[in-house]
Protein backbone atom coordinates (compact mmCIF):
# COMPACT_ATOMS: atom_id res chain seq x y z
CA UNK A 1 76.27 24.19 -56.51
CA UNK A 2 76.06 23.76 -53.00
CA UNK A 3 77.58 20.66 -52.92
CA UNK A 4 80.75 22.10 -54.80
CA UNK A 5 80.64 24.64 -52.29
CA UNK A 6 81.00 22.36 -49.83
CA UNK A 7 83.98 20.17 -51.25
CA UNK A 8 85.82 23.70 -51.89
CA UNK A 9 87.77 23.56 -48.16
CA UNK A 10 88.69 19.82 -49.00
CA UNK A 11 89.92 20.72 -52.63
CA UNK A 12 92.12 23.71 -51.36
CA UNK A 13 93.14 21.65 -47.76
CA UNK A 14 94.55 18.98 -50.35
CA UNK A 15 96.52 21.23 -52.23
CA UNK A 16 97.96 22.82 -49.95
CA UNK A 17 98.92 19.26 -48.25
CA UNK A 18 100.34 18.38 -52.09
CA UNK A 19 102.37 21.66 -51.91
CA UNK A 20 103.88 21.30 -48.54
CA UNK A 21 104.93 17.27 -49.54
CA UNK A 22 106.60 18.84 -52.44
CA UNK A 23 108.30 21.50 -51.01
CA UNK A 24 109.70 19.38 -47.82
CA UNK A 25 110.71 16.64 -50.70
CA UNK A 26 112.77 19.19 -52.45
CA UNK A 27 114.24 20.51 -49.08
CA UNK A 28 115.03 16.84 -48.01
CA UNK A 29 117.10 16.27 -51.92
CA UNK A 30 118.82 19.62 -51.51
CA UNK A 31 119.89 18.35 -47.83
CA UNK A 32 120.97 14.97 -49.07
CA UNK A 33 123.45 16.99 -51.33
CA UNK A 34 124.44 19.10 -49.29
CA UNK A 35 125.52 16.54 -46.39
CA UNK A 36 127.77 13.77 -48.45
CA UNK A 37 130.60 16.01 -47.60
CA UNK A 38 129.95 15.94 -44.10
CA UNK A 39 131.55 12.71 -41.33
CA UNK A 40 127.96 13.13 -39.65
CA UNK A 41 124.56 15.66 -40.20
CA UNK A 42 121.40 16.36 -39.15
CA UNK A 43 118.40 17.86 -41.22
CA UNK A 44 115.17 19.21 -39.33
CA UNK A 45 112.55 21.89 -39.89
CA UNK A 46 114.65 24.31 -38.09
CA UNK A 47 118.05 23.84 -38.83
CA UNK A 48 120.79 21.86 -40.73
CA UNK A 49 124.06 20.51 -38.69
CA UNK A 50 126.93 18.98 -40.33
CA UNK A 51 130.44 17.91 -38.71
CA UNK A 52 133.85 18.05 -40.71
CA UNK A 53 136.78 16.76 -38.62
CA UNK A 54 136.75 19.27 -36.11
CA UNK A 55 134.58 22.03 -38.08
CA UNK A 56 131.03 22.83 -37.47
CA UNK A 57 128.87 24.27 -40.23
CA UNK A 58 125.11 24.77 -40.16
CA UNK A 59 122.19 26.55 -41.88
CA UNK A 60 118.95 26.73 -42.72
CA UNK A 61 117.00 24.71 -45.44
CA UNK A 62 115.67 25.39 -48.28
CA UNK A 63 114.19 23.72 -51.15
CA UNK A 64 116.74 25.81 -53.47
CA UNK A 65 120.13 24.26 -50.94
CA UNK A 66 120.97 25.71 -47.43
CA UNK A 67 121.21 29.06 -46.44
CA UNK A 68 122.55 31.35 -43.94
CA UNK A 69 125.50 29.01 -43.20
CA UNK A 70 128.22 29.68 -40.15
CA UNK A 71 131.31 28.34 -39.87
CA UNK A 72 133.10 27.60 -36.38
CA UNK A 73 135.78 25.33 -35.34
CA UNK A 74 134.92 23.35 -32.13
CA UNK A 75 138.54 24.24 -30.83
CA UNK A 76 136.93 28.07 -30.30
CA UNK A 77 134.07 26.02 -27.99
CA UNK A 78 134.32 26.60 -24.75
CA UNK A 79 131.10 24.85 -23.54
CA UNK A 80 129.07 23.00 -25.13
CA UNK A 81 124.81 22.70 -23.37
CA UNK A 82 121.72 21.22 -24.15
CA UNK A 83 119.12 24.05 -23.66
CA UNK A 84 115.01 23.39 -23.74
CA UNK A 85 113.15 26.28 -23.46
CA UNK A 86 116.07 27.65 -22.53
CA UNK A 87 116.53 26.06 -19.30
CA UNK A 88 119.91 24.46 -19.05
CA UNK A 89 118.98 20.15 -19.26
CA UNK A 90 121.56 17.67 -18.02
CA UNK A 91 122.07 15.57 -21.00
CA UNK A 92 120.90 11.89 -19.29
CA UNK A 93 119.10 10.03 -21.75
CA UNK A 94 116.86 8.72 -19.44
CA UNK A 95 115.83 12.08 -17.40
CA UNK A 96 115.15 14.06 -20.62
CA UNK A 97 111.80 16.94 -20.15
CA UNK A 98 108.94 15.55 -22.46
CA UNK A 99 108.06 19.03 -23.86
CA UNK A 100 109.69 22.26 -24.73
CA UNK A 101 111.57 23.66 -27.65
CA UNK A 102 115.23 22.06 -27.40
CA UNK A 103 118.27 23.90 -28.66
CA UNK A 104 122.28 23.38 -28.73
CA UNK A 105 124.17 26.29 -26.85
CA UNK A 106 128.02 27.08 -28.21
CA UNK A 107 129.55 29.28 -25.70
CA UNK A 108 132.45 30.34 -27.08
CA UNK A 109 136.03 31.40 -25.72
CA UNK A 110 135.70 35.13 -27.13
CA UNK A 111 132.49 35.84 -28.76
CA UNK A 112 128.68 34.90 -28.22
CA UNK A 113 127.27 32.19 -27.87
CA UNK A 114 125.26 30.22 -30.56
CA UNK A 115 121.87 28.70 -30.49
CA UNK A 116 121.01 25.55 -32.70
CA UNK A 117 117.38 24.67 -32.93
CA UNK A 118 116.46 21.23 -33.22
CA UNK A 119 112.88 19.60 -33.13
CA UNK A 120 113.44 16.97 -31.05
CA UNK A 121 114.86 17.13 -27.70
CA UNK A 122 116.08 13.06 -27.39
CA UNK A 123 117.66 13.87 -30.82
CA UNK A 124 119.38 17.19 -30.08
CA UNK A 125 120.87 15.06 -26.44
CA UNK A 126 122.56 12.70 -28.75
CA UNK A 127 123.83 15.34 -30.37
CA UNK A 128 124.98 17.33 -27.58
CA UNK A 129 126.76 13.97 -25.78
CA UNK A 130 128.33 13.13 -29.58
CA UNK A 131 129.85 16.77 -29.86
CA UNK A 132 131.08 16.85 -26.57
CA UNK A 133 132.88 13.28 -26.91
CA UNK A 134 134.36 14.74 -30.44
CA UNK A 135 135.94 18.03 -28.51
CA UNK A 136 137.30 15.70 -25.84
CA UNK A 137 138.54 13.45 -28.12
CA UNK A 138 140.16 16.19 -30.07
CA UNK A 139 141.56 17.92 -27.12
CA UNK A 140 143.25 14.43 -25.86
CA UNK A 141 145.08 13.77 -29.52
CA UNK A 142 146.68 17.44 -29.49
């Protein structure tokens, strides 16, 4: 009995592990869905990002699909800034902080500005440095 006592934590640390593989799986398949319609995405813990010609649209995941979705255009962007811990970060690849909790800031024309989480901060650089080339390269065909 005390054995079986002792093998308890284990049993109930592994099913909880089980549970939290199955849930991410099902939040990874919704994702996959959700992003065919997109010309590039992102999926993370946090957040979902997708890109549609000049349209931004993210979310939150879920196993069930992604919620909470806004809608902006990047044409209402005025500025778009890498943020860790929200401290403004020049967006060098090479001269990236190691720590902190990175975020994309959309300031916007006429409204607020939007925060983006992302998980990892050489990840959410790319993206920064890919949106802004997309705006500029919108701006320059109109």
């Amino acid at each position: 009995m005390e054995r079986g006592l002792l093998w308890l934590p284990l049993l109930l640390a592994f099913i909880w592990l089980a549970w939290s593989g199955w849930n991410e799986y099902h939040k990874l398949e919704a994702y996959k869905i959700w992003a065919e319609d997109f010309d590039n995405a992102k999926f993370d813990i946090y957040a979902v990002l997708g890109r549609k010609e000049g349209q931004i649209i993210w979310g939150k995941p879920t196993r069930r699909g992604m919620v909470e979705l806004e809608t902006f255009s990047l044409d209402e962007v005025n500025q778009i800034n890498l943020l860790v811990s929200d401290r403004l970060v020049d967006v060098n690849l090479e001269n990236l902080p190691n720590k902190g909790k990175p975020s994309l800031e959309f300031d916007f024309k006429n409204q607020k500005s939007i925060l983006i989480p992302f998980t990892d901060i050489l990840l959410a650089a790319k993206w920064c440095n890919y949106l802004r080339e997309t705006k500029q390269n919108m701006a320059s065909s109109n």
